[in-house]
PDB file of N, CA and C in Angstrom:
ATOM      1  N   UNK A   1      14.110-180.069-187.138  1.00  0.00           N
ATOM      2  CA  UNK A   1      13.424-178.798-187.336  1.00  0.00           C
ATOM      3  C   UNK A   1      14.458-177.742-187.742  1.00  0.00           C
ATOM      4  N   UNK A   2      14.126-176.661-188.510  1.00  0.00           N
ATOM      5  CA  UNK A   2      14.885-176.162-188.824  1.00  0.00           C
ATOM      6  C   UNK A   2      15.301-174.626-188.302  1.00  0.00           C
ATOM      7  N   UNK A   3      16.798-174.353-187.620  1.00  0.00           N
ATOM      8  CA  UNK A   3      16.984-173.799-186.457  1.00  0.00           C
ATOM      9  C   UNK A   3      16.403-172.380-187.082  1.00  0.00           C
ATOM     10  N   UNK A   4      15.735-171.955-188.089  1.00  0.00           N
ATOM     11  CA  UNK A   4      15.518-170.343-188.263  1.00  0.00           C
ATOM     12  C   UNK A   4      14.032-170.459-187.555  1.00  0.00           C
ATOM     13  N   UNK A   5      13.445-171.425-187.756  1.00  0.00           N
ATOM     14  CA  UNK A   5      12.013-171.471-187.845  1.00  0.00           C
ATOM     15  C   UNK A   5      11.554-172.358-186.104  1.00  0.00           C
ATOM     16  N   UNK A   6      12.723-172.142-185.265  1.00  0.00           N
ATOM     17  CA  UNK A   6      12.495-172.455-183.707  1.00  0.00           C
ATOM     18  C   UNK A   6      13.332-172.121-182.675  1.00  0.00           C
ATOM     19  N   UNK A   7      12.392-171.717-181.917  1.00  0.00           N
ATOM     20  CA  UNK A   7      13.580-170.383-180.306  1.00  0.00           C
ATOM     21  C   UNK A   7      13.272-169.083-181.015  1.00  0.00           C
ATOM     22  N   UNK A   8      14.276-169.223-180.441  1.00  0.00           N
ATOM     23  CA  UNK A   8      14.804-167.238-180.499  1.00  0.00           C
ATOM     24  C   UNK A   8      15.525-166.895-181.964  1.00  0.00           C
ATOM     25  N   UNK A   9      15.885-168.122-182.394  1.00  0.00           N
ATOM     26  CA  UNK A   9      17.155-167.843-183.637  1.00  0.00           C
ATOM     27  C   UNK A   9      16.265-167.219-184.035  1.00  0.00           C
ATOM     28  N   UNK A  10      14.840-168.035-185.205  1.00  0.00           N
ATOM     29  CA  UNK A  10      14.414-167.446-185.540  1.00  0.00           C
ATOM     30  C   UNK A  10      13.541-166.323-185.767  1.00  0.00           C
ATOM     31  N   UNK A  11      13.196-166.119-184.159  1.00  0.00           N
ATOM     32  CA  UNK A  11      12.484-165.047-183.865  1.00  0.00           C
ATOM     33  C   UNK A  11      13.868-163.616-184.255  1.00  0.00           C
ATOM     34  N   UNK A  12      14.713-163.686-183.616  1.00  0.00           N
ATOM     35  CA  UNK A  12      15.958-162.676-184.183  1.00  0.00           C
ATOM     36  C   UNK A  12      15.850-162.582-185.254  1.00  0.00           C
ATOM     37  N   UNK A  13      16.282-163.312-186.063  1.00  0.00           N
ATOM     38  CA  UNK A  13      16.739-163.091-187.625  1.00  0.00           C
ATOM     39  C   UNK A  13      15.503-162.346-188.588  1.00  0.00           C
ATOM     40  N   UNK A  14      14.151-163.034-187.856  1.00  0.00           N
ATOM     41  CA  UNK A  14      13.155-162.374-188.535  1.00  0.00           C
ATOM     42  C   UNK A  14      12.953-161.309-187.953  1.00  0.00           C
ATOM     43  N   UNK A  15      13.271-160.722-186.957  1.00  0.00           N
ATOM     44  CA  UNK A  15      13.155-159.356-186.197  1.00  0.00           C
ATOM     45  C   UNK A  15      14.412-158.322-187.000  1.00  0.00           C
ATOM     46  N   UNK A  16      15.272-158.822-187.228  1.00  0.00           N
ATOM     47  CA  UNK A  16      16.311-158.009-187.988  1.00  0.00           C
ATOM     48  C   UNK A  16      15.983-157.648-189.210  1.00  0.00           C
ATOM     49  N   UNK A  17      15.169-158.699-189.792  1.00  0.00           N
ATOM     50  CA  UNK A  17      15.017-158.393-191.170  1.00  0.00           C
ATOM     51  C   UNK A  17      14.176-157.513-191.321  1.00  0.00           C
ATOM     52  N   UNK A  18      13.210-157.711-190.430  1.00  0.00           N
ATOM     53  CA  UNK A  18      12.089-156.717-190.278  1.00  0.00           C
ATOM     54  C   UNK A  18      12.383-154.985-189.813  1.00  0.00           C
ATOM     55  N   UNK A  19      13.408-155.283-189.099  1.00  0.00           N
ATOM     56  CA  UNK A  19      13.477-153.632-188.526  1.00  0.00           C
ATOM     57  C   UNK A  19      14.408-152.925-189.709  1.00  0.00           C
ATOM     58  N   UNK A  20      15.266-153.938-190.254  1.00  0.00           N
ATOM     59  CA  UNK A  20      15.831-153.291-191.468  1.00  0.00           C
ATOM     60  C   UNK A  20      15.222-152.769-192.764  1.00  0.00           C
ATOM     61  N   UNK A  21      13.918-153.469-192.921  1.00  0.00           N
ATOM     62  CA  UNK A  21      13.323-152.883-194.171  1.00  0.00           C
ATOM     63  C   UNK A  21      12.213-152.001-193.601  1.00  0.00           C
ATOM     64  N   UNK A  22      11.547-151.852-192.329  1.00  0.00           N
ATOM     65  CA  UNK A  22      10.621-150.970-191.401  1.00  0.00           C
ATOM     66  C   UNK A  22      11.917-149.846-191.766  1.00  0.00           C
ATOM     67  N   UNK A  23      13.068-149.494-191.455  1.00  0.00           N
ATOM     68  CA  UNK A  23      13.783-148.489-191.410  1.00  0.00           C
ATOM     69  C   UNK A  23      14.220-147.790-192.870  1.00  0.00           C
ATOM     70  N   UNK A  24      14.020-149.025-193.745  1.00  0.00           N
ATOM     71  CA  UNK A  24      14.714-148.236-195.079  1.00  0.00           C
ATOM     72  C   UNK A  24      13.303-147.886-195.669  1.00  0.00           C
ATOM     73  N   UNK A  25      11.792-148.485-195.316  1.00  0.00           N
ATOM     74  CA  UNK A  25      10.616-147.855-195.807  1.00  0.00           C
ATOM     75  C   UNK A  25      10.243-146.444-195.450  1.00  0.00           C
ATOM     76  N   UNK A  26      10.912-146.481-193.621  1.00  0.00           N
ATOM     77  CA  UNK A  26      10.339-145.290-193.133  1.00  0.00           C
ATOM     78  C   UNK A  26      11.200-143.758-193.986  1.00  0.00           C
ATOM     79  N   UNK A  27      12.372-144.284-194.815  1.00  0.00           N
ATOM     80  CA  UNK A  27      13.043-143.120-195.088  1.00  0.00           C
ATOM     81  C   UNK A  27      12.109-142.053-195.848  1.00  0.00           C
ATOM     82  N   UNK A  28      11.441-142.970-196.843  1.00  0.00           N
ATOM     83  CA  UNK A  28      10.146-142.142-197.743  1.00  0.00           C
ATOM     84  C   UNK A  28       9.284-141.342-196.970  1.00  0.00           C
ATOM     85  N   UNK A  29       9.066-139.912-196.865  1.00  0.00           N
ATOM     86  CA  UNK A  29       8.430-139.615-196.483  1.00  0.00           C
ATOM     87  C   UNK A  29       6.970-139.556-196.586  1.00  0.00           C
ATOM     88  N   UNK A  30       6.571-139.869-197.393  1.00  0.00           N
ATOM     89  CA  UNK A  30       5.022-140.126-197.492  1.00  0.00           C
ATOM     90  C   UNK A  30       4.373-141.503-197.246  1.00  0.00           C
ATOM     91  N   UNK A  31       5.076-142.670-197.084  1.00  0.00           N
ATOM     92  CA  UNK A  31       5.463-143.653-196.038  1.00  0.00           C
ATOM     93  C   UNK A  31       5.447-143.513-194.530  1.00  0.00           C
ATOM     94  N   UNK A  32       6.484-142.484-194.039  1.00  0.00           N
ATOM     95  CA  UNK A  32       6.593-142.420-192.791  1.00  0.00           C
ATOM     96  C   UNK A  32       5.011-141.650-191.858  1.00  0.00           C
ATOM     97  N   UNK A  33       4.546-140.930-192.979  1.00  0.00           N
ATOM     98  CA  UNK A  33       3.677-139.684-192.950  1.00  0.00           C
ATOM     99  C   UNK A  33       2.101-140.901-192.651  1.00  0.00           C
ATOM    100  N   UNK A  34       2.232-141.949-194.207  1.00  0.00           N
ATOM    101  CA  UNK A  34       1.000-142.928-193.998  1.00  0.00           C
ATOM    102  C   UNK A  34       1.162-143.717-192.977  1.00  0.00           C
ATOM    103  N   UNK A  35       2.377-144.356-192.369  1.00  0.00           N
ATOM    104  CA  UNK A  35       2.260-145.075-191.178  1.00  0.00           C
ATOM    105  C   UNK A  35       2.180-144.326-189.837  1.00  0.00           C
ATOM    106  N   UNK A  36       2.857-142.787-189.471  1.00  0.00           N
ATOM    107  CA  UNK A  36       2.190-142.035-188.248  1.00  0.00           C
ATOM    108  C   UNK A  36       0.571-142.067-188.107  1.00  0.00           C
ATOM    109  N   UNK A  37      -0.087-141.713-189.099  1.00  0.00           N
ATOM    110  CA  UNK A  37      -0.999-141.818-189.093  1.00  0.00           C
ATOM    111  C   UNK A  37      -2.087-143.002-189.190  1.00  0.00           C
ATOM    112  N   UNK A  38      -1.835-144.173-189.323  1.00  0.00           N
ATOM    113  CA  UNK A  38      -2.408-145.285-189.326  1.00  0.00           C
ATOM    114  C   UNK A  38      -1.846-145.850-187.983  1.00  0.00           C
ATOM    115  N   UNK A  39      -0.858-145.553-187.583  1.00  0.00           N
ATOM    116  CA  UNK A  39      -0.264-145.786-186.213  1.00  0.00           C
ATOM    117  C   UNK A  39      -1.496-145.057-184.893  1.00  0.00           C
ATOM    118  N   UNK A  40      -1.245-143.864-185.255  1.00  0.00           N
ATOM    119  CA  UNK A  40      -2.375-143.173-184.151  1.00  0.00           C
ATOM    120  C   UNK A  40      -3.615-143.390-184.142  1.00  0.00           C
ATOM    121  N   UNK A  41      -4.308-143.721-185.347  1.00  0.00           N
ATOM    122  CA  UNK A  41      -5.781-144.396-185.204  1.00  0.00           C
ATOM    123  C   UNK A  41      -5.489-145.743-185.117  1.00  0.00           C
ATOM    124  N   UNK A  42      -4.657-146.390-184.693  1.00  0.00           N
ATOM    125  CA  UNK A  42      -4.979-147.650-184.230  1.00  0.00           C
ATOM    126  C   UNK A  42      -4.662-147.347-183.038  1.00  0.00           C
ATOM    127  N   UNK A  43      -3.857-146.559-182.469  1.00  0.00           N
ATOM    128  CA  UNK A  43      -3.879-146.453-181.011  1.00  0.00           C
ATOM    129  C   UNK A  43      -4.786-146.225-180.169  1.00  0.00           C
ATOM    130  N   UNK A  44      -5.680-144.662-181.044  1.00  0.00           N
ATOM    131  CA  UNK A  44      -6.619-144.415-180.428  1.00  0.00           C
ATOM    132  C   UNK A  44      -7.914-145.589-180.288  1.00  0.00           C
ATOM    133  N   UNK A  45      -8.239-146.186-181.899  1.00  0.00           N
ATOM    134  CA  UNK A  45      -9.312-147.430-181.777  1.00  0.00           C
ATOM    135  C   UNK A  45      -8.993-148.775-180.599  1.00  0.00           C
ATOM    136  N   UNK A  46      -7.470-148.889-180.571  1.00  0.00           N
ATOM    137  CA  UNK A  46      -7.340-149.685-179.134  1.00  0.00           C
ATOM    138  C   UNK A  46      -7.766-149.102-177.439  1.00  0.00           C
ATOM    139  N   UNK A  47      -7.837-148.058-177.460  1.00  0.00           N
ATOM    140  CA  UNK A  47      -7.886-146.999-176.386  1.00  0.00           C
ATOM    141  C   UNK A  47      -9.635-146.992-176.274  1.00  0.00           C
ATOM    142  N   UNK A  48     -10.368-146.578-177.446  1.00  0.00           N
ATOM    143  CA  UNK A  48     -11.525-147.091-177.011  1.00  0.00           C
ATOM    144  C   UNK A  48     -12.330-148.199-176.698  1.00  0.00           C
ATOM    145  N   UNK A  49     -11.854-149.100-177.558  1.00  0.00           N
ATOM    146  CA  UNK A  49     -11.974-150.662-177.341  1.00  0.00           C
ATOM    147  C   UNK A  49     -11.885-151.441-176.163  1.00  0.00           C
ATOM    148  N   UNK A  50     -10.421-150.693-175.542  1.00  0.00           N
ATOM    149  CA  UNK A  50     -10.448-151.368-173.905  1.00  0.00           C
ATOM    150  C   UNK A  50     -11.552-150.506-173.004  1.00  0.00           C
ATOM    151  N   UNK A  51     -11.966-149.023-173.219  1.00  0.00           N
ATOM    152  CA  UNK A  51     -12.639-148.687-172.476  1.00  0.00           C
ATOM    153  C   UNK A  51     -13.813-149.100-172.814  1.00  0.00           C
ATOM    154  N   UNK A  52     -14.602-149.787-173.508  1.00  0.00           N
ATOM    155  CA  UNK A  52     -15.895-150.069-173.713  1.00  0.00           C
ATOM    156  C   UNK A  52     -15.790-151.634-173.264  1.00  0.00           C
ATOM    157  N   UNK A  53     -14.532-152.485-173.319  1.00  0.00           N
ATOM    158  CA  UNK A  53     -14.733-153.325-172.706  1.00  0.00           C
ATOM    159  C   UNK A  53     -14.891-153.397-171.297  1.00  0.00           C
ATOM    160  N   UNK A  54     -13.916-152.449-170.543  1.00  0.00           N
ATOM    161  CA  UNK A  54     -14.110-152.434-169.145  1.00  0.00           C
ATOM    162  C   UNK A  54     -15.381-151.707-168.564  1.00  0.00           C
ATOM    163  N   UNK A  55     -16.220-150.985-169.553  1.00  0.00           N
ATOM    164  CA  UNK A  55     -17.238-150.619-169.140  1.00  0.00           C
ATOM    165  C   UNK A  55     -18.702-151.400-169.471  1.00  0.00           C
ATOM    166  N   UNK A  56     -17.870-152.305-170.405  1.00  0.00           N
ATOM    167  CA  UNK A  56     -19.336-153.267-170.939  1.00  0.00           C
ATOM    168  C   UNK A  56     -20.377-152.650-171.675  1.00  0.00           C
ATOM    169  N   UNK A  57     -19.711-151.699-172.575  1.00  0.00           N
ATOM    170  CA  UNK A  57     -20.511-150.750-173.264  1.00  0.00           C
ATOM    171  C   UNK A  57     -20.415-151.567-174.760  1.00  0.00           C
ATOM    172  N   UNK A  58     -21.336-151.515-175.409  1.00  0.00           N
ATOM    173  CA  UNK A  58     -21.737-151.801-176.537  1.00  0.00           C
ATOM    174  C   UNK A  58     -21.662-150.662-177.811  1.00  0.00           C
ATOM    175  N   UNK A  59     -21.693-151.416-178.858  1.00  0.00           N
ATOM    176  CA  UNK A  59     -21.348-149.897-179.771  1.00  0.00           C
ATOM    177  C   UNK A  59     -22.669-149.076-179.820  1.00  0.00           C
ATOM    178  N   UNK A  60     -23.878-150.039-179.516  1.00  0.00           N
ATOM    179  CA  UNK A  60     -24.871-149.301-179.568  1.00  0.00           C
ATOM    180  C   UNK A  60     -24.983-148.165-178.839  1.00  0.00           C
ATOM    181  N   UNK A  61     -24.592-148.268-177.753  1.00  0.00           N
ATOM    182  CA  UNK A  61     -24.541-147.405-176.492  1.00  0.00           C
ATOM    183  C   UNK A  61     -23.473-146.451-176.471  1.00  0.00           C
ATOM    184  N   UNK A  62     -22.221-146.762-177.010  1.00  0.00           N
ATOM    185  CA  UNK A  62     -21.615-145.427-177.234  1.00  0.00           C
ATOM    186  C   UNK A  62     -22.127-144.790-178.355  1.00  0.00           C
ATOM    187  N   UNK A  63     -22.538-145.204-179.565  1.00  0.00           N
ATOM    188  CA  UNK A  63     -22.565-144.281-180.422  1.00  0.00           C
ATOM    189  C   UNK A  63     -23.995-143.252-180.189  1.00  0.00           C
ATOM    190  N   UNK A  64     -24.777-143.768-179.329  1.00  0.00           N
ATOM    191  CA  UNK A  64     -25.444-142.878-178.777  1.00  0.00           C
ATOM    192  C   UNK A  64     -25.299-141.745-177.906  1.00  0.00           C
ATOM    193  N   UNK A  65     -24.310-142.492-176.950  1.00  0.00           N
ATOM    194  CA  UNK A  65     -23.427-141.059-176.127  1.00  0.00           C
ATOM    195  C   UNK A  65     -22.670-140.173-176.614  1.00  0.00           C
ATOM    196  N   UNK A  66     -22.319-140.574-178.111  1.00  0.00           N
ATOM    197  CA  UNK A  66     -21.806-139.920-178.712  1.00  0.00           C
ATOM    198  C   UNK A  66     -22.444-138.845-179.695  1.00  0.00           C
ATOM    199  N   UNK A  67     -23.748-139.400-180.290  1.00  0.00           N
ATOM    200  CA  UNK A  67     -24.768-138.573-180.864  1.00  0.00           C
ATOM    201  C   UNK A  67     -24.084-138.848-182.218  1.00  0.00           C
ATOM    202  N   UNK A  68     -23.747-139.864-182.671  1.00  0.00           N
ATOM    203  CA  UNK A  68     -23.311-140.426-184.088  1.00  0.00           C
ATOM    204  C   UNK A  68     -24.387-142.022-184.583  1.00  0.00           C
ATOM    205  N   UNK A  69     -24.203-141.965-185.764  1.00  0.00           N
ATOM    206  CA  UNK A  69     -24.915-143.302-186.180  1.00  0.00           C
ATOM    207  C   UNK A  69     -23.707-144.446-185.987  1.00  0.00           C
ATOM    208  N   UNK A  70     -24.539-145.244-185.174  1.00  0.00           N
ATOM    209  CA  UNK A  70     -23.549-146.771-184.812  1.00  0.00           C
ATOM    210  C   UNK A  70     -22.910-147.353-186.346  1.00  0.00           C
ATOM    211  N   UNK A  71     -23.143-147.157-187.198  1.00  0.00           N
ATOM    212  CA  UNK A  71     -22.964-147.789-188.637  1.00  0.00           C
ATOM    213  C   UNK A  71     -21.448-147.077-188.743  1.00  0.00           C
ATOM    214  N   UNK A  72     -21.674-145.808-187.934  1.00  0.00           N
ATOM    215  CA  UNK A  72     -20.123-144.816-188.473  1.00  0.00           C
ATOM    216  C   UNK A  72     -19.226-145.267-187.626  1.00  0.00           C
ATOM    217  N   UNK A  73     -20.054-145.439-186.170  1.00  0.00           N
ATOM    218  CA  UNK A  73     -18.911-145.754-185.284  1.00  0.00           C
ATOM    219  C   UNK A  73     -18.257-147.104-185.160  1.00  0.00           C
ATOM    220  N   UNK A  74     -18.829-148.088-186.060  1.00  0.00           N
ATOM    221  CA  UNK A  74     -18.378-149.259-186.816  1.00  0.00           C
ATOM    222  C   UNK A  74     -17.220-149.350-187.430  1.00  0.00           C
ATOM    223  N   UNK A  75     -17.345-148.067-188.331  1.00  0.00           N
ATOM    224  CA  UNK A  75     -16.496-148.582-189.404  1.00  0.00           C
ATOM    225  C   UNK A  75     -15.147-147.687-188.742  1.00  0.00           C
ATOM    226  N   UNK A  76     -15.628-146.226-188.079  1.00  0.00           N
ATOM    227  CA  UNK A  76     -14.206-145.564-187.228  1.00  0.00           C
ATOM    228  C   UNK A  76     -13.549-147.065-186.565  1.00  0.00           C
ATOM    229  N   UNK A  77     -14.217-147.848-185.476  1.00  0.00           N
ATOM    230  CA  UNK A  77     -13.518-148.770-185.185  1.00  0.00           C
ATOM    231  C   UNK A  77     -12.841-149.821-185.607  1.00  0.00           C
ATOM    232  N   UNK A  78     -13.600-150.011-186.923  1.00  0.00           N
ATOM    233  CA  UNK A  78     -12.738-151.216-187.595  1.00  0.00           C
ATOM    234  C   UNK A  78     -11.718-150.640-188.652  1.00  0.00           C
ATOM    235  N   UNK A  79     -11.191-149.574-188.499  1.00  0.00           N
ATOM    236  CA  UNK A  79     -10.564-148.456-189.350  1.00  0.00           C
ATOM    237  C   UNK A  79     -10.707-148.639-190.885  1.00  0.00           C
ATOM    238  N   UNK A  80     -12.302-148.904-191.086  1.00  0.00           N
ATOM    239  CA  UNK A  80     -12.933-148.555-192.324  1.00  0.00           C
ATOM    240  C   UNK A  80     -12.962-147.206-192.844  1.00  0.00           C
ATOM    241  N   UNK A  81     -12.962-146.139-191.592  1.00  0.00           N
ATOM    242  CA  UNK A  81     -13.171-144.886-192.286  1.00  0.00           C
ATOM    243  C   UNK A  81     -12.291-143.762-191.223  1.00  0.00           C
ATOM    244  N   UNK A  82     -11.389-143.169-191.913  1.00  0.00           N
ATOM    245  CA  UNK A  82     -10.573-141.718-191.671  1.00  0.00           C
ATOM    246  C   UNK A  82     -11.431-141.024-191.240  1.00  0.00           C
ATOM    247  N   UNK A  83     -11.852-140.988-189.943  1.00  0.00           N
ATOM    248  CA  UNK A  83     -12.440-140.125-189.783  1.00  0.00           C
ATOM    249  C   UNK A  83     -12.254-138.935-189.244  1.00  0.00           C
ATOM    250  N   UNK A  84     -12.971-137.716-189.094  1.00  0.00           N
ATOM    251  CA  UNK A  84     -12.230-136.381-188.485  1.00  0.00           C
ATOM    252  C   UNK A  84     -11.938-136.405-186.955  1.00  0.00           C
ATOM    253  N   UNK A  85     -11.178-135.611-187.154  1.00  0.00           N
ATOM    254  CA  UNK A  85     -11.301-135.017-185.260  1.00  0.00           C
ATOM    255  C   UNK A  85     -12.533-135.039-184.766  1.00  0.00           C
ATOM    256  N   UNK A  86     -13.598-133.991-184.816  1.00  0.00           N
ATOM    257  CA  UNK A  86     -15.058-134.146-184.465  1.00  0.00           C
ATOM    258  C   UNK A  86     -15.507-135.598-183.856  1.00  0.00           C
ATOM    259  N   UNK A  87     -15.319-136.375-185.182  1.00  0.00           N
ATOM    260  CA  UNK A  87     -15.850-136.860-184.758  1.00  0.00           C
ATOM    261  C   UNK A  87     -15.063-138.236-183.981  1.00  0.00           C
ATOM    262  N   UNK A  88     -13.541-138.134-183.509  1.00  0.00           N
ATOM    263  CA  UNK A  88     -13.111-138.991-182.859  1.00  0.00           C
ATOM    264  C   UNK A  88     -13.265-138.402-181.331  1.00  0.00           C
ATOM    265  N   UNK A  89     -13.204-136.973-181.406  1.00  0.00           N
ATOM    266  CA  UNK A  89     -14.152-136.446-180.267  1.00  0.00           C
ATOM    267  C   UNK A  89     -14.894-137.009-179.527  1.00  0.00           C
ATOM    268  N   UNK A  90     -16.566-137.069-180.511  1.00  0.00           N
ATOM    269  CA  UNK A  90     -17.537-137.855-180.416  1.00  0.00           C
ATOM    270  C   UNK A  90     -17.228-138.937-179.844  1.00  0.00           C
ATOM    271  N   UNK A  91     -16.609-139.942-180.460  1.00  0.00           N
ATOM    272  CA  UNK A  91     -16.753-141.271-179.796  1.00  0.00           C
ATOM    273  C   UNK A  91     -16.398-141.016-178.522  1.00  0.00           C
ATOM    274  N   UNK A  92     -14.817-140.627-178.025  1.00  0.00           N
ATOM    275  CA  UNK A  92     -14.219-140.971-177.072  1.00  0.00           C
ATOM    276  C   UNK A  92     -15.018-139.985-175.820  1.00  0.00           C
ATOM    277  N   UNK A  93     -15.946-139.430-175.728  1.00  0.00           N
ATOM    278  CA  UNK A  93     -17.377-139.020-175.071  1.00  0.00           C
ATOM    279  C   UNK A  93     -18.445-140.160-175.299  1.00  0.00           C
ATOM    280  N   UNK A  94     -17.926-140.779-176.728  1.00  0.00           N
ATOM    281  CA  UNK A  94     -19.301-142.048-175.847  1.00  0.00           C
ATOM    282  C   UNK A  94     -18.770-142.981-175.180  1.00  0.00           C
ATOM    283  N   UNK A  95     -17.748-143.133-175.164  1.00  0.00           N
ATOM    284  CA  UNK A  95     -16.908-143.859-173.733  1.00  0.00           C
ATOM    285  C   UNK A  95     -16.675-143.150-172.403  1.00  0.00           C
ATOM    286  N   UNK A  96     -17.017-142.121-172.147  1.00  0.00           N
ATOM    287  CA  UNK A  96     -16.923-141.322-171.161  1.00  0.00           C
ATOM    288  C   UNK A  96     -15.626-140.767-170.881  1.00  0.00           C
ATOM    289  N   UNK A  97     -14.930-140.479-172.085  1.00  0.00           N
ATOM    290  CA  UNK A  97     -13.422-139.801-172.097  1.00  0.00           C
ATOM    291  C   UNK A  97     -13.323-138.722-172.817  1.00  0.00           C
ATOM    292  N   UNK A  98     -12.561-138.000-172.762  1.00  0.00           N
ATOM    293  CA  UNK A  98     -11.698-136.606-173.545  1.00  0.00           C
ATOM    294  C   UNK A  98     -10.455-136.990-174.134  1.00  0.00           C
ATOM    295  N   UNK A  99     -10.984-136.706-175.697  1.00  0.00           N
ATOM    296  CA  UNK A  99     -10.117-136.366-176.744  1.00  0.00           C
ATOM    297  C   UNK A  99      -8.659-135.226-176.731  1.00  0.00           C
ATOM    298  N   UNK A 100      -7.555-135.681-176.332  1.00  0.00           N
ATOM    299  CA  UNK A 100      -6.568-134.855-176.082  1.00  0.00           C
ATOM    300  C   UNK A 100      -5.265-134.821-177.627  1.00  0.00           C
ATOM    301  N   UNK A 101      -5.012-134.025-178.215  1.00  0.00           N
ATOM    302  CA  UNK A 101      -4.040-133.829-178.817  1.00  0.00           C
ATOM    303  C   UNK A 101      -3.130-133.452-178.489  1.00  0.00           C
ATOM    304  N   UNK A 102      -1.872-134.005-178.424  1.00  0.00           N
ATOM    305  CA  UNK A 102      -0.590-133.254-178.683  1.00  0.00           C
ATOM    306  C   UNK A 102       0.444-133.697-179.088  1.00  0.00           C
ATOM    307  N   UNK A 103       1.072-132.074-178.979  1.00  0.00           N
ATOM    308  CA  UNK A 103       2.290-132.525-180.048  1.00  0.00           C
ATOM    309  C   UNK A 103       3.429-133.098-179.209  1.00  0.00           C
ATOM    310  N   UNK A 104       4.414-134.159-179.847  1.00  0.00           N
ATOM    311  CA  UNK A 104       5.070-134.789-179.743  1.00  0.00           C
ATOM    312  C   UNK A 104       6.388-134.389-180.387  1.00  0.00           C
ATOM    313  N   UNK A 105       8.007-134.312-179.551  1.00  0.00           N
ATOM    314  CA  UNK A 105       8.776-133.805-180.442  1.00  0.00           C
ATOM    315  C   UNK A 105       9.786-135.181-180.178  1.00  0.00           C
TER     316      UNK A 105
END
């Protein structure tokens, strides 16, 4: 077998390679700008995801607590659609949570 492609070697080597071109992509700023932001809506869509699992809530049922059409709150979750503040608001009230922003330095 070949030692890049079993253990750790190759888990390293492909981790190096990776953080080296993650670092020379992030220099671009409109790069760094599209991945903050695709970063935080996946955080947040993981954040609701576990709370609807631990609550056994269905999308039907939040997007009602939320007072949105389930079709939207579909595609917010499957990060089909950018959606606004408002309405990430919305959802995280149909999970029975508050939407908090802040800034980060």
């Amino acid at each position: 077998m070949n030692k890049k492609m079993s253990g750790k070697a190759g888990i390293g080597t492909d981790a190096k390679i990776h953080h080296k071109l993650f670092n020379e992509f992030m220099k671009d700023e409109r790069t760094r700008e599209a991945y903050e932001l695709e970063s935080t809506m996946f955080d947040f869509i993981e954040e609701i995801k576990k709370e609807m699992s631990k609550k056994h809530l269905s999308y039907y049922a939040v997007a009602k607590k939320a007072a949105i059409d389930h079709q939207v709150l579909a595609r917010v979750l499957n990060g089909q659609k950018n959606a606004e503040v408002s309405t990430l608001v919305k959802v995280a009230h149909g999970v029975g949570a508050k939407l908090n922003l802040v800034l980060q330095r």
